[in-house]
N, C-alpha and C. Protein backbone atom coordinates (compact mmCIF):
# COMPACT_ATOMS: atom_id res chain seq x y z
N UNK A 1 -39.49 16.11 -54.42
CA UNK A 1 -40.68 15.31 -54.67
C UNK A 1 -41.24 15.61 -56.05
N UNK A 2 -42.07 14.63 -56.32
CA UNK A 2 -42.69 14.70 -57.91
C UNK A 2 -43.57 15.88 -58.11
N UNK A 3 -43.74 16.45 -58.98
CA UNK A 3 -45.32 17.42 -58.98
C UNK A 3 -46.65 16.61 -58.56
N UNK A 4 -46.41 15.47 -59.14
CA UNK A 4 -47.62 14.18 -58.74
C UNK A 4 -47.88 14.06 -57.36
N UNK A 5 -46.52 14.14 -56.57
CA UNK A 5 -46.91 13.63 -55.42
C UNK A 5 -47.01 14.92 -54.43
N UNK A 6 -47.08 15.70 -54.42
CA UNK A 6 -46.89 17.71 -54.29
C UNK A 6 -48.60 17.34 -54.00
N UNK A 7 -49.11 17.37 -55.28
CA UNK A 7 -50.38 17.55 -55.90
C UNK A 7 -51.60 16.55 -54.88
N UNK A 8 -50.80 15.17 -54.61
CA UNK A 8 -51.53 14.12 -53.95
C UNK A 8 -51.78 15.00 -52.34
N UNK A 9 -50.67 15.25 -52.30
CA UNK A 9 -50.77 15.86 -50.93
C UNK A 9 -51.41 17.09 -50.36
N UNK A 10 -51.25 18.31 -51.50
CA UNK A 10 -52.26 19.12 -51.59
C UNK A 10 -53.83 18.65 -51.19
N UNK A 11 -54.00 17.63 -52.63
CA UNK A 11 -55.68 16.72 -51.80
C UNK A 11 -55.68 16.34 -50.68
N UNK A 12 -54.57 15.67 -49.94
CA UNK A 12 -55.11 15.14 -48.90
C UNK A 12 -55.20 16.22 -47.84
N UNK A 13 -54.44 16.83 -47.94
CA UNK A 13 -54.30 18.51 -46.77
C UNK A 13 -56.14 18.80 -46.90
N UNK A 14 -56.62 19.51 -48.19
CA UNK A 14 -57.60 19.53 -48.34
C UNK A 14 -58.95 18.94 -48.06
N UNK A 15 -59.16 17.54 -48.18
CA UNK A 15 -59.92 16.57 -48.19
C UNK A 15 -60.08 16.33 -46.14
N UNK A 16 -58.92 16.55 -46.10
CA UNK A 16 -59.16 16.54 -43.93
C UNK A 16 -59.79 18.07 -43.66
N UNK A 17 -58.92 18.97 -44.29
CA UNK A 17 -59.85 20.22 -43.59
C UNK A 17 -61.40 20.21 -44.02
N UNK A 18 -61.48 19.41 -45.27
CA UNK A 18 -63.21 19.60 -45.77
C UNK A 18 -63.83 18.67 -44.45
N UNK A 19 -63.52 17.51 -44.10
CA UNK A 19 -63.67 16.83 -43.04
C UNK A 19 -64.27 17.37 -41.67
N UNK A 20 -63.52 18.14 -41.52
CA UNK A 20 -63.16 18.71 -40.31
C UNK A 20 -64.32 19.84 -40.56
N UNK A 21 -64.27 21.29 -41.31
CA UNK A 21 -64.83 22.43 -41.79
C UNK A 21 -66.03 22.50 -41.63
N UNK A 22 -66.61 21.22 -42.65
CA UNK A 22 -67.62 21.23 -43.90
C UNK A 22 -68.49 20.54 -43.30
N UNK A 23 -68.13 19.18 -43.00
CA UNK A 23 -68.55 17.98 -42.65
C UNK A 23 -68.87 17.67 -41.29
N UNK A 24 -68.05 18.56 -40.01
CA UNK A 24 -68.55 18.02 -38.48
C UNK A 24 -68.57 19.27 -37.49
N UNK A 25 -67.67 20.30 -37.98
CA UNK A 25 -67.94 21.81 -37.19
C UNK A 25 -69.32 22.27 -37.25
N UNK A 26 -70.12 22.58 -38.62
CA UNK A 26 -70.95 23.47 -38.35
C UNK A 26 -71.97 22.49 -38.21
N UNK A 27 -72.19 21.28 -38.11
CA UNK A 27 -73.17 20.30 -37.21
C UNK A 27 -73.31 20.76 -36.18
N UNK A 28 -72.00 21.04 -35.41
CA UNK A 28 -72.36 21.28 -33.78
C UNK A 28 -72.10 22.65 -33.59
N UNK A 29 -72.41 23.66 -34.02
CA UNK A 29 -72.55 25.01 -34.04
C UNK A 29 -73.98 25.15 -32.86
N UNK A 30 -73.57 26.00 -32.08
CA UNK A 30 -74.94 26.33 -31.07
C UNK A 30 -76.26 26.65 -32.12
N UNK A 31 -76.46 26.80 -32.65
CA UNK A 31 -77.24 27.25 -33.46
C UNK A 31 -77.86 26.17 -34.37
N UNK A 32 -77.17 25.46 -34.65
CA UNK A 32 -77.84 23.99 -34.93
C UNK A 32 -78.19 23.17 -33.91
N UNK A 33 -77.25 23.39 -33.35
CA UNK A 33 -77.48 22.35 -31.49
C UNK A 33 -79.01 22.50 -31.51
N UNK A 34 -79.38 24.10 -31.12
CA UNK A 34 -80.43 24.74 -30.54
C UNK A 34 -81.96 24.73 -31.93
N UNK A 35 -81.86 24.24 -32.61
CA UNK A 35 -82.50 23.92 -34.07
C UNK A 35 -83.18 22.56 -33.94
N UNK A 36 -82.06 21.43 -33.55
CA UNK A 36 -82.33 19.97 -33.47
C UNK A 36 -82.54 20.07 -31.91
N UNK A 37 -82.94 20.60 -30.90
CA UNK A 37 -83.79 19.82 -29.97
C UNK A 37 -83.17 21.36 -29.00
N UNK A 38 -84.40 20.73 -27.96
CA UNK A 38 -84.18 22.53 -27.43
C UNK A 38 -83.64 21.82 -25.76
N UNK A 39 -83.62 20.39 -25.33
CA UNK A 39 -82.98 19.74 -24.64
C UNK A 39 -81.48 19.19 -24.60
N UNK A 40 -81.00 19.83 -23.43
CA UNK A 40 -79.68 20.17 -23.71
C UNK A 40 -78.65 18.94 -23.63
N UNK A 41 -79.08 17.32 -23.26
CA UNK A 41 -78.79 15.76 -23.46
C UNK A 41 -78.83 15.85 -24.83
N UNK A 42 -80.08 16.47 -25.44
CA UNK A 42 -80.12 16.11 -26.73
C UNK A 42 -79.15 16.81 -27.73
N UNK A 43 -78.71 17.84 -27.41
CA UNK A 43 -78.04 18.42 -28.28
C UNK A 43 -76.14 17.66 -28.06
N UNK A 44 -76.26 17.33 -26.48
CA UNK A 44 -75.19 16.67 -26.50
C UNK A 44 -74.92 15.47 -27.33
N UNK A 45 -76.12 14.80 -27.36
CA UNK A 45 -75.72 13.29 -28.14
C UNK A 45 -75.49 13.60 -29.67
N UNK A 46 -76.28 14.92 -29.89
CA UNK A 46 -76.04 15.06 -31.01
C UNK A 46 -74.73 15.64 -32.08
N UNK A 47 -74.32 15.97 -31.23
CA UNK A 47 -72.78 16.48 -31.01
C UNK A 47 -71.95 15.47 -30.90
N UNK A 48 -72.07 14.82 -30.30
CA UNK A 48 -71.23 13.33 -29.79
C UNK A 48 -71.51 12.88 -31.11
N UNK A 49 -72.18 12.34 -31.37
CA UNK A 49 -72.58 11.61 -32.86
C UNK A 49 -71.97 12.18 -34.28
N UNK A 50 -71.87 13.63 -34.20
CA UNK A 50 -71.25 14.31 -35.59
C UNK A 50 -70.00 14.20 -35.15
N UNK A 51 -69.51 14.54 -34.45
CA UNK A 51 -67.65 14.14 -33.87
C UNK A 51 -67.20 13.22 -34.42
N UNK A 52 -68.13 12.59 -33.48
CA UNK A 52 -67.42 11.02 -33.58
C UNK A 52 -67.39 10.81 -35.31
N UNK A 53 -68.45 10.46 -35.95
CA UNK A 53 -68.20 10.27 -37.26
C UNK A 53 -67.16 11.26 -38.21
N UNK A 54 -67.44 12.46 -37.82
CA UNK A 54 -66.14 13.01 -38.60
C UNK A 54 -64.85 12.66 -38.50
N UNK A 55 -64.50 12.04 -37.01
CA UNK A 55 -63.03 12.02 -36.52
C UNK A 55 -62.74 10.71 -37.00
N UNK A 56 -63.76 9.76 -37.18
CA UNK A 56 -63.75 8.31 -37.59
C UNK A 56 -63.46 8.26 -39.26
N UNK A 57 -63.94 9.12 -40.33
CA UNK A 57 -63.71 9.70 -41.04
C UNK A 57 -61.88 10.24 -41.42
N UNK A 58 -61.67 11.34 -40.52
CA UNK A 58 -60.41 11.95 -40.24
C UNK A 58 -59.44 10.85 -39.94
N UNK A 59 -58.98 9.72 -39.22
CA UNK A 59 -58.80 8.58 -38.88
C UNK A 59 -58.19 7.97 -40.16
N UNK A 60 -59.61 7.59 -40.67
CA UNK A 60 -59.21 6.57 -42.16
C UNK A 60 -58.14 7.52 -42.95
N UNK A 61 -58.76 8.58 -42.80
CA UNK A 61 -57.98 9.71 -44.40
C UNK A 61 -56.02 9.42 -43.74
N UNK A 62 -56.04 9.66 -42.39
CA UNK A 62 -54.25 9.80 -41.98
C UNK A 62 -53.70 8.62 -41.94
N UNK A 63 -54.86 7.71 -41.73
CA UNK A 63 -53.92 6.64 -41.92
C UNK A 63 -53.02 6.09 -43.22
N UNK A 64 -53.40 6.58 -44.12
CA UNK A 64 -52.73 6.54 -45.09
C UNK A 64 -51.72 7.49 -45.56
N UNK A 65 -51.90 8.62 -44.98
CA UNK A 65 -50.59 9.84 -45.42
C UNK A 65 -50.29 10.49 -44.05
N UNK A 66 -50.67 10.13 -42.98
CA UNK A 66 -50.17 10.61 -42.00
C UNK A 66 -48.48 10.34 -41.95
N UNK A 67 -47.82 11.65 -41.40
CA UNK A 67 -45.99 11.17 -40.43
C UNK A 67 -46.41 11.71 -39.16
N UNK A 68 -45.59 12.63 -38.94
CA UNK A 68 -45.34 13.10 -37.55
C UNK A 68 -46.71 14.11 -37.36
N UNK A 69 -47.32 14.51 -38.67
CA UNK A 69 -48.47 15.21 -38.76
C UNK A 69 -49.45 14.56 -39.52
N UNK A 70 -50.95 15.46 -39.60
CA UNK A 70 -51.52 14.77 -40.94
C UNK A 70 -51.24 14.63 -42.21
N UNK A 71 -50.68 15.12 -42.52
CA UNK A 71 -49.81 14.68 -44.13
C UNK A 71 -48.87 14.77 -44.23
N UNK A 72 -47.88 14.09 -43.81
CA UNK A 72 -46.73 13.82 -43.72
C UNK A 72 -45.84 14.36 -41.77
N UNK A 73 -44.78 15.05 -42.79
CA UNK A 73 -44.10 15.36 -41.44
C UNK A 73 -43.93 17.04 -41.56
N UNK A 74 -44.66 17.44 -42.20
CA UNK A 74 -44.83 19.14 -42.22
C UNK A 74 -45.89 19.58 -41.79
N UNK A 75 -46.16 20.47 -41.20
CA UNK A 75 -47.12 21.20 -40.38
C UNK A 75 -48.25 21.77 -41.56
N UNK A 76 -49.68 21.37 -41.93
CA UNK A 76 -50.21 21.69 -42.99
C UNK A 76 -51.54 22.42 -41.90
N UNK A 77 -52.40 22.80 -43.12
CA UNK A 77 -53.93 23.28 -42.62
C UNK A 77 -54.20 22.15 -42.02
N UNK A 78 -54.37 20.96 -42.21
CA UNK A 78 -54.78 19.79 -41.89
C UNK A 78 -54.98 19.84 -40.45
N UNK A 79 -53.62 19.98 -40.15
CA UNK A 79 -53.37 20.02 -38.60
C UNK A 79 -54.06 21.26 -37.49
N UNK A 80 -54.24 22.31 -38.72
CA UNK A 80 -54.73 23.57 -37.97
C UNK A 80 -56.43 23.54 -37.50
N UNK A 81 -56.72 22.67 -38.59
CA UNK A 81 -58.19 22.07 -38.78
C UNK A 81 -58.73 20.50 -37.19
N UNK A 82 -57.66 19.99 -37.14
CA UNK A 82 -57.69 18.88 -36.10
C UNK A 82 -57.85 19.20 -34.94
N UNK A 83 -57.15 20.00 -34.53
CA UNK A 83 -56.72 20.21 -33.15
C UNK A 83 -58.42 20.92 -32.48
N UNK A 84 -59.11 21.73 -33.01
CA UNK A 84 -60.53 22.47 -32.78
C UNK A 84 -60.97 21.32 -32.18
N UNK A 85 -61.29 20.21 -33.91
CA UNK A 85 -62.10 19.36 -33.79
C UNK A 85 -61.86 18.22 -32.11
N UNK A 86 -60.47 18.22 -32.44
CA UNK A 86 -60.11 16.97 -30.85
C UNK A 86 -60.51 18.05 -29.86
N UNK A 87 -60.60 19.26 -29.23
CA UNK A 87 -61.03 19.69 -28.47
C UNK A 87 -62.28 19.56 -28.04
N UNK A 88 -62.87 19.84 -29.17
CA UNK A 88 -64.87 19.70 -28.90
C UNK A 88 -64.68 17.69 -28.42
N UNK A 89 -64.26 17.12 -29.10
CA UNK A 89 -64.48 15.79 -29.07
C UNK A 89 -64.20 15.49 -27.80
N UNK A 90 -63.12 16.20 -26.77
CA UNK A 90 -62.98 15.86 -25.38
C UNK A 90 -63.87 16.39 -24.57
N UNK A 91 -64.57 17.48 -25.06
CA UNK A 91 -65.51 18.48 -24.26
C UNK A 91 -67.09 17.83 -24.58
N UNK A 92 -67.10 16.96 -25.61
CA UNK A 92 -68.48 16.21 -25.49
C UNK A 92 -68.37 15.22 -25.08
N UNK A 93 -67.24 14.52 -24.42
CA UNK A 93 -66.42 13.27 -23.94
C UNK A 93 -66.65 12.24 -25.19
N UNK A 94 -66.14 12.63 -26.32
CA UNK A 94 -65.87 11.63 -27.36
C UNK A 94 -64.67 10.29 -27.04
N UNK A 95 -65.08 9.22 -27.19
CA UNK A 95 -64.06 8.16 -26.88
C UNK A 95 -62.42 8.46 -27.79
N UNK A 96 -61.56 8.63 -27.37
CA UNK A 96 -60.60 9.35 -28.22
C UNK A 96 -59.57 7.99 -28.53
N UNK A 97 -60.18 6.84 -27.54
CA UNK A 97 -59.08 5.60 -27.94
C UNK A 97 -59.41 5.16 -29.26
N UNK A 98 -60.51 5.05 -30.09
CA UNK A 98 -60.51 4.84 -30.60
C UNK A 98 -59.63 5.20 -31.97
N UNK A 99 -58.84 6.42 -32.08
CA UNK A 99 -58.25 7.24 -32.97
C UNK A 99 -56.71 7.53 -32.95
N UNK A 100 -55.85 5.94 -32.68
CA UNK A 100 -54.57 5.94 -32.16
C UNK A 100 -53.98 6.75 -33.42
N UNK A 101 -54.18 7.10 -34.66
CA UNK A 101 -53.40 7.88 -35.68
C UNK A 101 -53.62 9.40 -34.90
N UNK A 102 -54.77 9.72 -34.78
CA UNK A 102 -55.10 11.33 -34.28
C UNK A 102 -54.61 11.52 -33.33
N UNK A 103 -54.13 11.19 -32.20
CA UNK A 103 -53.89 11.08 -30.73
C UNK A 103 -52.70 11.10 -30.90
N UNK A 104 -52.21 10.16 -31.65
CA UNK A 104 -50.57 10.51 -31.91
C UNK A 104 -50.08 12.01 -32.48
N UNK A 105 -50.87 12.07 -33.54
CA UNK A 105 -50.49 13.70 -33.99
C UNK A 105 -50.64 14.64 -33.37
N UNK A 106 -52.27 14.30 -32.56
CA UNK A 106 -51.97 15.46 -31.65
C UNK A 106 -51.21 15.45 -30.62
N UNK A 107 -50.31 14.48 -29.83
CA UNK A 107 -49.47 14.67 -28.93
C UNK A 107 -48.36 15.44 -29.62
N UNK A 108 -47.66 15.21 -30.71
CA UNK A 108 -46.95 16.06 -31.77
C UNK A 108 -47.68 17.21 -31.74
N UNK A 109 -48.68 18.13 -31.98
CA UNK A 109 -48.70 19.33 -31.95
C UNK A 109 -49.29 19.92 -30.88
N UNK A 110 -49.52 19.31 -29.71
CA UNK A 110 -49.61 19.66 -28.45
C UNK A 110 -48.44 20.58 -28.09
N UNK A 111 -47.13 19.57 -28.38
CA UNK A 111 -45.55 20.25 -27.87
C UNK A 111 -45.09 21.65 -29.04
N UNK A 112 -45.85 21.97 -29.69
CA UNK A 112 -45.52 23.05 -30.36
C UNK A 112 -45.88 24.25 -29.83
N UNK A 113 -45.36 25.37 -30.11
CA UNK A 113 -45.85 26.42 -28.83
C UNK A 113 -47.02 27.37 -29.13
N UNK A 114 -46.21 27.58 -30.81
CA UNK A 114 -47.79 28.17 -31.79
C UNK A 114 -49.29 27.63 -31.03
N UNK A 115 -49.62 26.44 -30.86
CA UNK A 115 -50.68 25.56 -30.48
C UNK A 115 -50.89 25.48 -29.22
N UNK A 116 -50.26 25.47 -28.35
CA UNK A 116 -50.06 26.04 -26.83
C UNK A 116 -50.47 27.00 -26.99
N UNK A 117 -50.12 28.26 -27.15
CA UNK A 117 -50.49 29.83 -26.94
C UNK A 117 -51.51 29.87 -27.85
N UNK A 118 -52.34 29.09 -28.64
CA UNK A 118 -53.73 29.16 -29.21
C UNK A 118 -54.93 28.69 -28.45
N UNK A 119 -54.33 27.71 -27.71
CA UNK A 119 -55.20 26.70 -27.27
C UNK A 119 -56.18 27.34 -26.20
N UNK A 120 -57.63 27.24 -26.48
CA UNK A 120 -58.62 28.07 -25.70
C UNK A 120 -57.96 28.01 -24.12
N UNK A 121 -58.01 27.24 -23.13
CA UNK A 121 -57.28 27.35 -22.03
C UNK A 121 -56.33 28.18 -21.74
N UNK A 122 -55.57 28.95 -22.93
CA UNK A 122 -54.15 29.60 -22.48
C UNK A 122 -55.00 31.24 -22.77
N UNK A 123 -56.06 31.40 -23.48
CA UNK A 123 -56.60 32.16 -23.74
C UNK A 123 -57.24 33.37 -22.77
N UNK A 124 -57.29 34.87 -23.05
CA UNK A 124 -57.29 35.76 -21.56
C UNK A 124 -58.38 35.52 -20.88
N UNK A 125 -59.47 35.26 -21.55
CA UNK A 125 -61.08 35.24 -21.65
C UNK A 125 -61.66 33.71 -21.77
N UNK A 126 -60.91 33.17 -20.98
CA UNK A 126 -61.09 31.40 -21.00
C UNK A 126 -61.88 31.78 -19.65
N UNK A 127 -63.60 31.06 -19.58
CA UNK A 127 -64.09 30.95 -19.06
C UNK A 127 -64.04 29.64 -18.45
């Protein structure tokens, strides 16, 4: 591949984890939850609402450089960054049809085992 196109991809790896990081995790941090309303509907919707827009966000960015992963067909941060986010998004019951690029990838790194043996559920101390 080109250095140009190395480089494009670097950004886009980047530009999803800022997505993901920057932009919709520490929204729904208990600690913000518990900041923006001390009612616990409220902190849900509010949660629901930063998801959703980040993942709607996340969405647009793969559709354009997504393969078998988010940027391409190699396993990047990108992907290490997604998988959190689709978790919270099922656990605040985020509509997930809406995100047929994300859903696809993550069925792709669902079957990986790294991501299996991470995944809070497989975890000793999974409450």
């Amino acid at each position: 591949e080109s250095k140009g196109r190395v480089k494009w991809l670097r950004v886009e790896v980047g530009e999803i984890c800022e997505v993901n990081n920057a932009g919709t995790q520490p929204i729904q941090n208990l600690s913000v939850m518990v900041k923006h309303s001390s009612d616990q509907s409220e902190r849900v919707k509010w949660s629901h609402f930063w998801i959703e827009k980040g993942l709607q966000s996340v969405e647009i960015l793969i559709e354009k450089c997504s393969g078998n992963f988010c940027v391409g067909d190699t396993l990047t941060m990108a992907d290490c960054c997604l998988v959190p986010q689709v978790y919270n998004a099922n656990r605040f019951k985020v509509d997930m049809n809406q995100f047929p690029n994300i859903n696809r990838i993550m069925k792709n790194l669902e079957s990986i085992e790294a991501f299996i043996a991470a995944h809070p559920d497989s975890q000793p101390d999974k409450q």
